[in-house]
Every structure is written in structure tokens, then in C-alpha cells.
N, C-alpha and C. Protein backbone atom coordinates (compact mmCIF):
# COMPACT_ATOMS: atom_id res chain seq x y z
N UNK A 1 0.84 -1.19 0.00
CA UNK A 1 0.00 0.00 0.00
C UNK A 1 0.89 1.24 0.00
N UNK A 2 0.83 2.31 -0.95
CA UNK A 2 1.56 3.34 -1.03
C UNK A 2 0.21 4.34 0.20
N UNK A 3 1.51 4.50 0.83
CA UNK A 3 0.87 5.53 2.23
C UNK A 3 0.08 6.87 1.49
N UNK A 4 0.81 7.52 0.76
CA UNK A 4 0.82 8.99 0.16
C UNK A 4 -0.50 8.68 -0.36
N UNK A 5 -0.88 7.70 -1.74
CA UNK A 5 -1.61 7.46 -2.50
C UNK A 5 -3.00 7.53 -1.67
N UNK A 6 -3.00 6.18 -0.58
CA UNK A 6 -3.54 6.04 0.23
C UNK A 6 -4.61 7.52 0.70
N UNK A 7 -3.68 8.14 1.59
CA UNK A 7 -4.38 9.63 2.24
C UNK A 7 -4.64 10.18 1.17
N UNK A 8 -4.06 10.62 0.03
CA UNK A 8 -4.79 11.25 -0.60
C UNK A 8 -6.31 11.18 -1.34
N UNK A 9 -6.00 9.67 -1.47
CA UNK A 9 -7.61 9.22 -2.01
C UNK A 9 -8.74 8.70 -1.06
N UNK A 10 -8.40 8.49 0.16
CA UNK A 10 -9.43 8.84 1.74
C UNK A 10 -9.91 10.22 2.09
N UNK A 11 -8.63 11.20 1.53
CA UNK A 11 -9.08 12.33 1.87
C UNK A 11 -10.01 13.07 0.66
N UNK A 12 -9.66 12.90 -0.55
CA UNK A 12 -10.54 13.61 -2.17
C UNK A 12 -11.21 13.05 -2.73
N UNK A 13 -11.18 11.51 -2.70
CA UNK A 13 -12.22 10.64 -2.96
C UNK A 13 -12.65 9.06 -2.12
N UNK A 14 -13.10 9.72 -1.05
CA UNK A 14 -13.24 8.70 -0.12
C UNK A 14 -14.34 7.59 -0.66
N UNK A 15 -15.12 7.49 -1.62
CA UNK A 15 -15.85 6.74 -2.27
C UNK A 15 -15.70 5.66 -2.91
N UNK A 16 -14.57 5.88 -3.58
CA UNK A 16 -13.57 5.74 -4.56
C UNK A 16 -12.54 4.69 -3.77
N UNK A 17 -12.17 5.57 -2.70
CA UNK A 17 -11.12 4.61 -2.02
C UNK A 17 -11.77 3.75 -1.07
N UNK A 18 -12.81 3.61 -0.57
CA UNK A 18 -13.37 2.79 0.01
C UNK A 18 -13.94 1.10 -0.84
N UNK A 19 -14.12 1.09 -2.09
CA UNK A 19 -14.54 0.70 -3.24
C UNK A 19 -12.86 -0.44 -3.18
N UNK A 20 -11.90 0.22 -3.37
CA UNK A 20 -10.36 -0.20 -3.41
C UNK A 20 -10.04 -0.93 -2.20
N UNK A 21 -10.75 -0.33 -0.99
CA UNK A 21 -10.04 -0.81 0.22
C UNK A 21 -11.10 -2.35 0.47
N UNK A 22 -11.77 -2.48 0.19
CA UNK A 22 -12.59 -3.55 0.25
C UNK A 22 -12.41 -4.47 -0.39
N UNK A 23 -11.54 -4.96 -1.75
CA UNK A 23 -10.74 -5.66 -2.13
C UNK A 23 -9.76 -5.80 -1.96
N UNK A 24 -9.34 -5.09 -0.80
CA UNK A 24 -7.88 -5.40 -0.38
C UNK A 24 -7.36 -6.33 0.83
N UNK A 25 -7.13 -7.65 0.42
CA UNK A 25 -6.47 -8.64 1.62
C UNK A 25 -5.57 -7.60 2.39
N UNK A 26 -5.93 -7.27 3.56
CA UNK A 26 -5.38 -6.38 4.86
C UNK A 26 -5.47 -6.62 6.18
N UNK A 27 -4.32 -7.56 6.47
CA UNK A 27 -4.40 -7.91 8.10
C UNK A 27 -4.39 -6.43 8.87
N UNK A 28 -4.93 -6.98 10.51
CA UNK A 28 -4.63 -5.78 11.24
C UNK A 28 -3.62 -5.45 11.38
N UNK A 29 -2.13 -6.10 11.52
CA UNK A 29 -0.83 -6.04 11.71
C UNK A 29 -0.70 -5.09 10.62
N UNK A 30 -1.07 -5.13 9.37
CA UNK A 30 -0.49 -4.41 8.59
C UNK A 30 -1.35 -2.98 8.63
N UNK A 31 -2.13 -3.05 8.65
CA UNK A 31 -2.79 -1.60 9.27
C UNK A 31 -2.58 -0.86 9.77
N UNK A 32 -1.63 -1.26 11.07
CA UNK A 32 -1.03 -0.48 12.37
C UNK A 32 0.05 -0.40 11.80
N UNK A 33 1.13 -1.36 11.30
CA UNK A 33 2.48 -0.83 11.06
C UNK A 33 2.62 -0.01 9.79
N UNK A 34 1.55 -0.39 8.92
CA UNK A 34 2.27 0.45 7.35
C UNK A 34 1.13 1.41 7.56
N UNK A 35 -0.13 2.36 8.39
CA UNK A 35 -0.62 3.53 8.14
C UNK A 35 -0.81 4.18 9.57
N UNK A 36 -1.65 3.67 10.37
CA UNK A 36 -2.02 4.39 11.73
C UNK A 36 -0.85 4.38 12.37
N UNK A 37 0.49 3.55 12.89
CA UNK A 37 1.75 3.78 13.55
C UNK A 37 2.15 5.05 12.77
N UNK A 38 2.21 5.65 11.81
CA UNK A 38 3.02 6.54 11.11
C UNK A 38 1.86 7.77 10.87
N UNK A 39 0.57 7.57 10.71
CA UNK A 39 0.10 8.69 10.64
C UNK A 39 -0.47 9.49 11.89
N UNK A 40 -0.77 8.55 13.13
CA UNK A 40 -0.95 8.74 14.65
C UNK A 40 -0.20 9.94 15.13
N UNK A 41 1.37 9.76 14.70
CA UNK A 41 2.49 10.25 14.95
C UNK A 41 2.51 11.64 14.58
N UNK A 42 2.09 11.78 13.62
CA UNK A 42 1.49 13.26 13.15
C UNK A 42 1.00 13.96 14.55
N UNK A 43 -0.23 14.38 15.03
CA UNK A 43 -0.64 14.66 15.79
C UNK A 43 0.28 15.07 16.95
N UNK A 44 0.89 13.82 17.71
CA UNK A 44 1.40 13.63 18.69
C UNK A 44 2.82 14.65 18.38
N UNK A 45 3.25 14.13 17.40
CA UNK A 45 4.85 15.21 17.18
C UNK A 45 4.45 17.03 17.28
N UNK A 46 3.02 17.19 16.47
CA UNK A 46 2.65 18.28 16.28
C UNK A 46 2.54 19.26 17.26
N UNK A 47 1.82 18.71 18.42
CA UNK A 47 1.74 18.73 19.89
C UNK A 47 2.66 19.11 20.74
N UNK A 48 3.60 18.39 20.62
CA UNK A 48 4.68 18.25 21.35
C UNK A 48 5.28 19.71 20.63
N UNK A 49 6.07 20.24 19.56
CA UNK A 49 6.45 21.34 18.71
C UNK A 49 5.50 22.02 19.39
N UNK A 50 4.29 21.93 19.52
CA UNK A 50 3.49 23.00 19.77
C UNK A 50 3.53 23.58 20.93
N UNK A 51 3.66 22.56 22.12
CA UNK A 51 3.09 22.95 23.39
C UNK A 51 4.77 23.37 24.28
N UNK A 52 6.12 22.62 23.29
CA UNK A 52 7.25 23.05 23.94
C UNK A 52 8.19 24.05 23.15
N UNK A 53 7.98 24.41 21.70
CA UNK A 53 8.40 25.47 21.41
C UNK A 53 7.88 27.01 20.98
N UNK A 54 6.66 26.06 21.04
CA UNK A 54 5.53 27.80 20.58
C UNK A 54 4.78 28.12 21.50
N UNK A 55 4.30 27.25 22.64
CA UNK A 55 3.66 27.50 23.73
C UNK A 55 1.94 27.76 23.27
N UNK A 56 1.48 27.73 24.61
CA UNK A 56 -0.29 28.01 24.44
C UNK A 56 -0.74 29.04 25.52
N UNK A 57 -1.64 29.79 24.77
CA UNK A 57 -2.03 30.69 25.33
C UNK A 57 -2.92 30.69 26.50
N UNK A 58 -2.82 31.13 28.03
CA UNK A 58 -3.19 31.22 28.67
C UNK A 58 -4.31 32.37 29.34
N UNK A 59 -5.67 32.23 29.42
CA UNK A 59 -5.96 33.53 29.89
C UNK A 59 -5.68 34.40 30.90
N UNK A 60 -5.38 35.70 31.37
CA UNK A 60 -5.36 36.09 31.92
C UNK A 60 -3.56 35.90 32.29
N UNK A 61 -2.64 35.20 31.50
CA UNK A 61 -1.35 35.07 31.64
C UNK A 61 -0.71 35.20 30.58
N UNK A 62 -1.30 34.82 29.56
CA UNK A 62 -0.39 34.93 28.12
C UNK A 62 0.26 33.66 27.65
N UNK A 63 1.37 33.94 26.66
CA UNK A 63 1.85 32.71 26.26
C UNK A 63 3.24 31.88 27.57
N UNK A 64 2.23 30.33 27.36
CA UNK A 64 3.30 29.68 28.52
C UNK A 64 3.92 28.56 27.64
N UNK A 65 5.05 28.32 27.53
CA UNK A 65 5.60 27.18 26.97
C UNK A 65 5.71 26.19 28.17
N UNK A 66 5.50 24.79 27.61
CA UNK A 66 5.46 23.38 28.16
C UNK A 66 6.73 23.54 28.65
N UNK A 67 7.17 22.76 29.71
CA UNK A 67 8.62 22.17 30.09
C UNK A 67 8.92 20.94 28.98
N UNK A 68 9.82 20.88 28.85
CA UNK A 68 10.10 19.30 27.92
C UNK A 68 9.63 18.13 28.09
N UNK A 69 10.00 17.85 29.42
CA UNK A 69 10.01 16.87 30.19
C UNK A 69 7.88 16.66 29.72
N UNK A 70 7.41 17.39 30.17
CA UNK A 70 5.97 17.16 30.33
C UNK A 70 5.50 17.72 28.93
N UNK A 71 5.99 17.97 27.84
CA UNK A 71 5.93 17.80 26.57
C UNK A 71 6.21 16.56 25.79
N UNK A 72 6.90 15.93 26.01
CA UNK A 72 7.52 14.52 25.84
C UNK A 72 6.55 13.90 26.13
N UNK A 73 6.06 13.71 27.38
CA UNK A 73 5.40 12.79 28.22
C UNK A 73 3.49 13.07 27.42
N UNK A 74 3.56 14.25 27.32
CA UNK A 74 2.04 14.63 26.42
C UNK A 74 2.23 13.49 25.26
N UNK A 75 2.96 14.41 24.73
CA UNK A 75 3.24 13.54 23.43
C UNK A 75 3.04 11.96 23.05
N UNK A 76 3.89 11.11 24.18
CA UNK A 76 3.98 10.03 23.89
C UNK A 76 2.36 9.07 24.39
N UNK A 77 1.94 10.23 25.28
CA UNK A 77 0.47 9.70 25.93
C UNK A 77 -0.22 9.79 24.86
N UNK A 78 -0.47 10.95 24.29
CA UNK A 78 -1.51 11.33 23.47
C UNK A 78 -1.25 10.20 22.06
N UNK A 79 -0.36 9.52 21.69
CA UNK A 79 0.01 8.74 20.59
C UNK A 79 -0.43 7.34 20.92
N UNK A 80 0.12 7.19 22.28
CA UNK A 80 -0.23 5.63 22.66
C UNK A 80 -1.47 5.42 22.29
N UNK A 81 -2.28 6.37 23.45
CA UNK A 81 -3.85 6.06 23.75
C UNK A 81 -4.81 6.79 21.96
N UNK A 82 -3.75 7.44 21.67
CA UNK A 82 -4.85 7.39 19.80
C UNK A 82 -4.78 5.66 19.15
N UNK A 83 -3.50 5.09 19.25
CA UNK A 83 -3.07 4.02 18.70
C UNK A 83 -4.37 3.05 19.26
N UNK A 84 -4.54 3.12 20.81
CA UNK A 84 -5.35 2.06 21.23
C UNK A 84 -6.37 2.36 21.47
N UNK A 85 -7.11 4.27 21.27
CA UNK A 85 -8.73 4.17 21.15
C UNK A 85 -8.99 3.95 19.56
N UNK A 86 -8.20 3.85 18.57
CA UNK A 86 -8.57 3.35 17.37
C UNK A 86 -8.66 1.64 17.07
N UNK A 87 -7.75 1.26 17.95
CA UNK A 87 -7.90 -0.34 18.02
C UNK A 87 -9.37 -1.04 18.73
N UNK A 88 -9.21 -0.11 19.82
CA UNK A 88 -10.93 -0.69 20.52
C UNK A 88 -11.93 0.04 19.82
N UNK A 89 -12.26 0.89 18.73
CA UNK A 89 -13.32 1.60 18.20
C UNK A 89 -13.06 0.06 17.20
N UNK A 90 -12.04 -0.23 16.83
CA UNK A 90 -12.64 -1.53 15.36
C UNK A 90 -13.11 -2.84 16.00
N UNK A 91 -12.60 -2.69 17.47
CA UNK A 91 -13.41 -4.10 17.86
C UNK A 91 -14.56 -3.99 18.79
N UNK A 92 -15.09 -2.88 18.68
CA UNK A 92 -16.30 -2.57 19.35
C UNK A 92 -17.44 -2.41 17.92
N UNK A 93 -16.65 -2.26 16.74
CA UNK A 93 -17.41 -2.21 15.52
C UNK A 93 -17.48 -3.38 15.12
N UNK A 94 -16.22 -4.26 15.16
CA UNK A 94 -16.99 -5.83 15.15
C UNK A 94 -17.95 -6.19 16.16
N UNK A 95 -17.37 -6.43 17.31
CA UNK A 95 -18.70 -6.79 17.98
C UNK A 95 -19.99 -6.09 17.96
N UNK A 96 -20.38 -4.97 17.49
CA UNK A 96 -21.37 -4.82 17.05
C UNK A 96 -22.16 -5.44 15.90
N UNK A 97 -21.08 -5.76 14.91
CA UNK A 97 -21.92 -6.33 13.74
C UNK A 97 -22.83 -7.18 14.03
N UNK A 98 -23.12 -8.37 14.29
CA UNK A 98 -24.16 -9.04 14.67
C UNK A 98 -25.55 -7.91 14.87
N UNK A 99 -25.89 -7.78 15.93
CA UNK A 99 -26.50 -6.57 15.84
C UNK A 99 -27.31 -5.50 15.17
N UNK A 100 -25.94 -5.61 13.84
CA UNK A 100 -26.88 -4.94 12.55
C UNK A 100 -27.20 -5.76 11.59
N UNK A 101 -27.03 -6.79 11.57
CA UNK A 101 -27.69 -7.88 10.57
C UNK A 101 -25.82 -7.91 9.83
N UNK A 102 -24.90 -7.31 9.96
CA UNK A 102 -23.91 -7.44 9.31
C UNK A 102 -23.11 -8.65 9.75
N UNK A 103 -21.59 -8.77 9.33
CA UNK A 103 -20.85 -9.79 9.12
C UNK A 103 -20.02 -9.48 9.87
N UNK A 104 -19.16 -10.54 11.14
CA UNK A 104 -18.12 -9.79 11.61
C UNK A 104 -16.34 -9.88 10.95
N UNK A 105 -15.93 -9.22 10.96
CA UNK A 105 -14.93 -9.47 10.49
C UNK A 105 -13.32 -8.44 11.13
N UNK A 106 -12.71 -8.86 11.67
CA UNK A 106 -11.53 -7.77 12.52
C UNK A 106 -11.18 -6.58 11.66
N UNK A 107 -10.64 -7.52 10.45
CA UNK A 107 -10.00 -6.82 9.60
C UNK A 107 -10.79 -5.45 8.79
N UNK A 108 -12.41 -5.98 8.57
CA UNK A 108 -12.89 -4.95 7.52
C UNK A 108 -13.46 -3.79 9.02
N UNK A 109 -13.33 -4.08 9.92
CA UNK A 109 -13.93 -3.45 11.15
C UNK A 109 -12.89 -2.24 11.61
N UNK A 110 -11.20 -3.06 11.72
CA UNK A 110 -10.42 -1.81 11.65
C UNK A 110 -10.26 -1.33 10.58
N UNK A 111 -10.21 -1.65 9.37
CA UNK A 111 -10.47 -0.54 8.03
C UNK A 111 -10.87 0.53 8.54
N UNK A 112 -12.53 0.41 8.67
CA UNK A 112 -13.46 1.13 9.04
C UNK A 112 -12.69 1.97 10.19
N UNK A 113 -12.78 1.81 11.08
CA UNK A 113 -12.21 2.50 12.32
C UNK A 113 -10.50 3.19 11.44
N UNK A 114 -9.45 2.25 11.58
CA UNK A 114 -8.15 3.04 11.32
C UNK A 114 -8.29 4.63 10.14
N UNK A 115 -9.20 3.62 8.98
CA UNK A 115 -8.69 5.03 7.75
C UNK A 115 -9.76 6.62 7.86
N UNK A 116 -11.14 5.79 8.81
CA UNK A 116 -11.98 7.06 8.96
C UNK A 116 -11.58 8.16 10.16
N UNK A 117 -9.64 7.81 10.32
CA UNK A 117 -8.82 8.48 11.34
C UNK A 117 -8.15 10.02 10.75
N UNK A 118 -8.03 9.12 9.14
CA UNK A 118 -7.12 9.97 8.81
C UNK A 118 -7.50 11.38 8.37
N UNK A 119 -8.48 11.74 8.61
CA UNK A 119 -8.74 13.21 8.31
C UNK A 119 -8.03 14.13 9.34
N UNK A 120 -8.12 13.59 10.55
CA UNK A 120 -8.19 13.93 12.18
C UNK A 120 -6.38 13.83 12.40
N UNK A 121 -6.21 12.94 11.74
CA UNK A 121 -4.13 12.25 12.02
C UNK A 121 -3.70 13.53 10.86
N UNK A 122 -4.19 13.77 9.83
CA UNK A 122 -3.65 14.31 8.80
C UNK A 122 -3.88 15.99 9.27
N UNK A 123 -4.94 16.66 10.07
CA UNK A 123 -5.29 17.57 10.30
C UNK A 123 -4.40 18.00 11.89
N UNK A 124 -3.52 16.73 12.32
CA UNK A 124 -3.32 17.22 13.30
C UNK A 124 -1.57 18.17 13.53
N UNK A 125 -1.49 18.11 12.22
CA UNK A 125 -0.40 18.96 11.85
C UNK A 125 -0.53 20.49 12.42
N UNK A 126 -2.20 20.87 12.57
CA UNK A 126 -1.95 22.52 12.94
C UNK A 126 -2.03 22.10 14.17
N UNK A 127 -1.92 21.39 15.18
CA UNK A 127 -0.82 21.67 16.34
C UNK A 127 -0.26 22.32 16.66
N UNK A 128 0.68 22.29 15.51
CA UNK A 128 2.18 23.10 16.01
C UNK A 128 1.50 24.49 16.51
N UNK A 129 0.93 25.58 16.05
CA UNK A 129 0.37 26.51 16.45
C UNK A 129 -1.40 25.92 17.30
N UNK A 130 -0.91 25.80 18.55
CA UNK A 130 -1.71 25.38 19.66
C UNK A 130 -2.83 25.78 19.18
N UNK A 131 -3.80 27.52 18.99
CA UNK A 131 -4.73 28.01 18.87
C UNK A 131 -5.87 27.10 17.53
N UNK A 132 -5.07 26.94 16.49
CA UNK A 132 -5.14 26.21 15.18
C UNK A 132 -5.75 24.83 15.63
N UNK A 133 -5.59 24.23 16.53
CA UNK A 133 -6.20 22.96 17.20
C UNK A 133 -7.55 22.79 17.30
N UNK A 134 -8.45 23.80 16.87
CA UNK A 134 -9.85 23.70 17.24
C UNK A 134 -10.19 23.29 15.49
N UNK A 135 -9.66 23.47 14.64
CA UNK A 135 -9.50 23.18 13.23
C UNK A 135 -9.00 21.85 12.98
N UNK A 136 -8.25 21.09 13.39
CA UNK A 136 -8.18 20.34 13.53
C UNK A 136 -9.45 18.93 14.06
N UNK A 137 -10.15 19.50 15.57
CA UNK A 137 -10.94 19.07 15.78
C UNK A 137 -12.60 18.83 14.93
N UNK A 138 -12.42 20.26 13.89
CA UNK A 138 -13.21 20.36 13.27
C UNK A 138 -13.22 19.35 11.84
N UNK A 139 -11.78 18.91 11.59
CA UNK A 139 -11.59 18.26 10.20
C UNK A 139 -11.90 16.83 10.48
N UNK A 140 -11.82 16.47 12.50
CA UNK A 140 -12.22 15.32 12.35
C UNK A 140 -13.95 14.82 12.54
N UNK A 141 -14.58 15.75 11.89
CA UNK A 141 -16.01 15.71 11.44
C UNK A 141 -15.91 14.97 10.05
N UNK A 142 -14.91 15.57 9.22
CA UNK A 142 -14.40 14.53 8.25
C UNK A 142 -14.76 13.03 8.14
N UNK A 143 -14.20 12.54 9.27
CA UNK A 143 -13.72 11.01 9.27
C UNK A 143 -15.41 10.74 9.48
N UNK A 144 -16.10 11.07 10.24
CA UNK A 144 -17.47 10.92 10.59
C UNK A 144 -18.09 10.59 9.22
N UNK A 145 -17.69 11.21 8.40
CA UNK A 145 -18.44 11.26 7.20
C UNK A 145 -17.66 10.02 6.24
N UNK A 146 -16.32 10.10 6.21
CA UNK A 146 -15.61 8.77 5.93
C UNK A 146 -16.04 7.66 6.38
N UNK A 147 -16.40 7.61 7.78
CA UNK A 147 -16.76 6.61 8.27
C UNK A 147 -17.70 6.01 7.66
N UNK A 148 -18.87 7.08 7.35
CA UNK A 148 -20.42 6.38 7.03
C UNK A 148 -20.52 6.45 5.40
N UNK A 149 -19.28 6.36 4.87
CA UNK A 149 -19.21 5.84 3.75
C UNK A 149 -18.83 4.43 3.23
N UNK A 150 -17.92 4.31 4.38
CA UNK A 150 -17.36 2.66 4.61
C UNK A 150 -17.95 1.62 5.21
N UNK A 151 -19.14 2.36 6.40
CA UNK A 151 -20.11 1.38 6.13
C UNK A 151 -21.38 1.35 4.49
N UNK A 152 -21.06 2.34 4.17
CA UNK A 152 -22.61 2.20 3.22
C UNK A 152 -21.69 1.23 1.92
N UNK A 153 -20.82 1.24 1.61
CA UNK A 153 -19.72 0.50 0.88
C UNK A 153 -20.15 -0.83 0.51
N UNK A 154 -20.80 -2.04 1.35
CA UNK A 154 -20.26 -1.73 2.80
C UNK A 154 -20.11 -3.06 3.21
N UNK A 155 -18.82 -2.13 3.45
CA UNK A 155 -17.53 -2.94 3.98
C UNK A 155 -18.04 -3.84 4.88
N UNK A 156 -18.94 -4.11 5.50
CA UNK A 156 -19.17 -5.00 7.28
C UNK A 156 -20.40 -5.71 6.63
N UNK A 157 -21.25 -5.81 5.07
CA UNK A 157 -22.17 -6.40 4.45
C UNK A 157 -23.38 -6.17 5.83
N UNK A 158 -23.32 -4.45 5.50
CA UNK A 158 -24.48 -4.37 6.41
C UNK A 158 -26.05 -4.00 5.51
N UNK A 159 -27.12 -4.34 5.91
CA UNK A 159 -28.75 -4.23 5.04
C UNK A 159 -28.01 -2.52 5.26
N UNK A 160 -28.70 -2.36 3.81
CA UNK A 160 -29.21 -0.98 3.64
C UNK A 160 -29.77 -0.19 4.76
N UNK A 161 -30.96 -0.84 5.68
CA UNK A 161 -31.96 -0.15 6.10
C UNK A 161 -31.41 -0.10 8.01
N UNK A 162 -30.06 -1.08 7.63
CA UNK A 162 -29.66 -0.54 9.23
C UNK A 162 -28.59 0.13 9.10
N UNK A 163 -27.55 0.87 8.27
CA UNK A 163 -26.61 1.39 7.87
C UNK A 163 -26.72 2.83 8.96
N UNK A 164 -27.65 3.43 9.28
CA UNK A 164 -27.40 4.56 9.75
C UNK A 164 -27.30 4.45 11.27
N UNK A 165 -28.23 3.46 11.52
CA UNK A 165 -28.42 2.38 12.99
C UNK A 165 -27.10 2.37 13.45
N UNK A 166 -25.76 1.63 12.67
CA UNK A 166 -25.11 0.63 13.03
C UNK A 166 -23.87 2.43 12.83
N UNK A 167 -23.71 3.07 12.05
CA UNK A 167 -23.20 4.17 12.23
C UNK A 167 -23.07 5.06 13.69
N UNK A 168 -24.69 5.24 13.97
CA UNK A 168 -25.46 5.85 14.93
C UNK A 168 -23.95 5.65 15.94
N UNK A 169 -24.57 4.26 16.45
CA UNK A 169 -24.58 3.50 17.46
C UNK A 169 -23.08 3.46 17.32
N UNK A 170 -21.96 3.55 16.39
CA UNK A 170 -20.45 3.26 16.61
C UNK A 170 -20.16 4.95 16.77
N UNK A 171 -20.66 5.77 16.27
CA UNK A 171 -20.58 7.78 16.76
C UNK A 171 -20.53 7.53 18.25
N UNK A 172 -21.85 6.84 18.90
CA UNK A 172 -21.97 7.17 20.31
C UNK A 172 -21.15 6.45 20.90
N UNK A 173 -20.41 5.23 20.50
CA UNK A 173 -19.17 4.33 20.99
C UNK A 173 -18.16 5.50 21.02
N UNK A 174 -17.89 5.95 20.04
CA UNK A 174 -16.02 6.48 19.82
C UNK A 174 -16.21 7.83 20.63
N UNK A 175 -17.55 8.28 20.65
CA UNK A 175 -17.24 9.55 21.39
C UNK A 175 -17.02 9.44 22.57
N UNK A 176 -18.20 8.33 23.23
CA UNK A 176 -17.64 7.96 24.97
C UNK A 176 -16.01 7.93 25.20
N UNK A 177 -15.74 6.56 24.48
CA UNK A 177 -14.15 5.90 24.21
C UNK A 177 -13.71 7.27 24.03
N UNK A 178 -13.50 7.91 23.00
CA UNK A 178 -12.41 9.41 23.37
C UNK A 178 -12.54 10.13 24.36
N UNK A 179 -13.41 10.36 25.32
CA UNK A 179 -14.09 11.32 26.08
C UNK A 179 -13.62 10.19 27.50
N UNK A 180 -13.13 9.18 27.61
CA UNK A 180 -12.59 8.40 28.52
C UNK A 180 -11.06 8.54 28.22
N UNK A 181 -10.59 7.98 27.10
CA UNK A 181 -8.87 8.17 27.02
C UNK A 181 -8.48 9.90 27.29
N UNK A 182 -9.52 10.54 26.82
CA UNK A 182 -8.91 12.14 27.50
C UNK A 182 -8.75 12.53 28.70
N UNK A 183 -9.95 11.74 29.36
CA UNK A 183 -9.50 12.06 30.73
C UNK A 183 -8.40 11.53 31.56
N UNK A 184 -8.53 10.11 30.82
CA UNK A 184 -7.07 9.16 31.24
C UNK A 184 -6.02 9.61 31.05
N UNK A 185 -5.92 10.42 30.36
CA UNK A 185 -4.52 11.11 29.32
C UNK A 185 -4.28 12.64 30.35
N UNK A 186 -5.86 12.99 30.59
CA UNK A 186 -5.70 14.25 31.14
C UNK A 186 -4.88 14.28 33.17
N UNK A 187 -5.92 12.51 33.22
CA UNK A 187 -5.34 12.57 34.68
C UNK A 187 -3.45 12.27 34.85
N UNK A 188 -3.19 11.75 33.89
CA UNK A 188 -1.39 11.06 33.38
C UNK A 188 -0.62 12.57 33.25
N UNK A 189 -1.15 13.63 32.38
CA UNK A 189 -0.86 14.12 32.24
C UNK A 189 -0.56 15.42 33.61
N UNK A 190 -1.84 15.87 34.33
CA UNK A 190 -1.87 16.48 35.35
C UNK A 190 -0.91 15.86 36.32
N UNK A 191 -0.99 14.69 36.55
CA UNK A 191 -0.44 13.68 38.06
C UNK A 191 1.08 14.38 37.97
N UNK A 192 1.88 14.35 36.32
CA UNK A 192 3.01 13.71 35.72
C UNK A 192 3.43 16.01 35.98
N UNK A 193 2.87 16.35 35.49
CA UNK A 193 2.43 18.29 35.73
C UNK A 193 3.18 18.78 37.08
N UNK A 194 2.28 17.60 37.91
CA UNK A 194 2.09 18.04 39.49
C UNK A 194 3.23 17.51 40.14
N UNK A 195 3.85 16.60 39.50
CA UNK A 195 5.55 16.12 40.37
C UNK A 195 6.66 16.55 39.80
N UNK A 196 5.78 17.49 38.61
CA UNK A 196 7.11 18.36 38.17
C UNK A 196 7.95 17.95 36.75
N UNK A 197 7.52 17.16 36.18
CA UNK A 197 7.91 16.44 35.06
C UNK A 197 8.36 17.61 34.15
């Protein structure tokens, strides 16, 4: 799989590339090492540049740059736990299949989950300028829409008439799941803050 090729046709013609990715024999191993290990990293590096050489703006204080030490430590949190809330969003999308009348399958489940990332991995370049981060958050409305193309595809051989059901229901999964690793990330991060890291 050419990586470049890849993002570009998830990101301009996600229709198109979903169509491609569904004939494609793709273990999970290879998923993680040849796209999400390398595009995850995006984000996380971005972050890190951001929060220890350009700093973020504080109200009522102005601009504060990160210490290293607890820039590093952001960094490598915020990468892990993307790596492994994208791994449990594809097996919370398999085990859902049943459910929707669909098929389970690991592999077409992290498809689904890993590539409807990359709007969000690819957007997380404006990092580097901290403020720019809410743009980011906004591009990963993107993948939302990637997503519910890869089921309608579809990739998981789901009925037509539960496609939005089985969407629904994996939105309200990934948002909990992120809205848990943030805080996990947030308490790692504060604890790691507070001893001075």
C-alpha cells in the first residue's frame, strides 16, 4: 500500500477509495504498522512542537511554553492512547456487527475505524500553532463522514436499512471511548504536571 496514495484518495475521494479498500487482503498487523503507527504520529509530534516550542495561550497570563520533560510525556500519551482508542473503536465495531444484521470481520472493522482516522491524524499537523487545534478538531467531522461511507460501501455487508443504525450507534461508541482516554490522558498528564515532570 503506497501511504501517500492512500491519504490522498481517503481524503478527495473517499468513495472511490473505500470501493479499493474492500478488495484489499489487509491484516490488522499491517494496518497499524504500514498507516495508523506513522500517521498517529502526526498529531502527537505536532503537539509536542506546539506545546514546547511555541507555547499556548493562557488567559489572563499569556503565552506559557510546556517544560520538555511534560511535553515529551504529552506527546507520547496522546500517541499511545490514539493508537489504542482506534484499536478498541474496530473491535467494538466488530462486535457490534451481529447486531446490525452485518458480518463480523476484525479486519474490515479496523479498516473502518483506522482510515476514517485519517482526516483527524492528517489535520493534526496545525498543532504546532496550539490556537489552530480547534481546526483540527473540526476536520475530524471529516472522518465521521468517511466513516459512514465505509459502512454504506459496505464494507461489514451491512442491510441498507440498518446502515445509519449501526453508524449511529459506533458515533456514540467512539465519542464515549475518546471522552474516557482524554480524561485518562488528562489525569497522566496532570499527576506527571504536578511532580514536576
Amino acid at each position: 500500500m503506497n501511504l501517500v496514495a492512500r491519504v490522498q484518495g481517503i481524503l478527495l475521494k473517499p468513495k472511490e477509495e473505500w470501493v479499493k479498500i474492500k478488495g484489499e487482503p489487509t491484516s490488522v498487523a499491517q494496518l497499524f504498522t504500514g498507516y495508523a503507527i506513522l500517521l498517529a504520529a502526526v498529531p502527537a509530534i505536532a503537539q509536542f512542537i506546539g506545546r514546547a516550542l511555541i507555547g499556548t495561550h493562557v488567559p489572563f497570563v499569556g503565552w506559557v511554553r510546556w517544560n520538555m520533560g511534560s511535553s515529551i510525556l504529552y506527546a507520547v500519551i496522546a500517541y499511545v492512547l490514539a493508537l489504542v482508542g482506534v484499536y478498541v473503536l474496530g473491535v467494538i465495531i466488530n462486535a457490534l456487527a451481529p447486531s446490525f444484521g452485518s458480518k463480523q470481520s476484525m479486519e474490515k472493522a479496523m479498516k473502518l475505524s483506522v482510515y476514517s482516522m485519517t482526516p483527524a491524524w492528517v489535520a493534526g499537523v496545525l498543532y504546532i500553532i496550539p490556537v489552530l487545534g480547534i481546526l483540527a478538531a473540526i476536520a475530524s467531522i471529516y472522518g465521521l463522514y468517511i466513516l459512514y461511507l465505509g459502512f454504506s460501501e459496505p464494507l461489514m455487508d451491512t442491510p441498507k436499512d440498518k446502515i445509519m443504525g449501526y453508524l449511529v450507534v459506533s458515533i456514540v461508541v467512539s465519542i464515549v471511548l475518546y471522552f474516557v482516554v482524554g480524561l485518562i490522558a488528562g489525569a497522566i498528564i496532570v499527576g506527571g504536571a504536578y511532580r514536576g515532570l
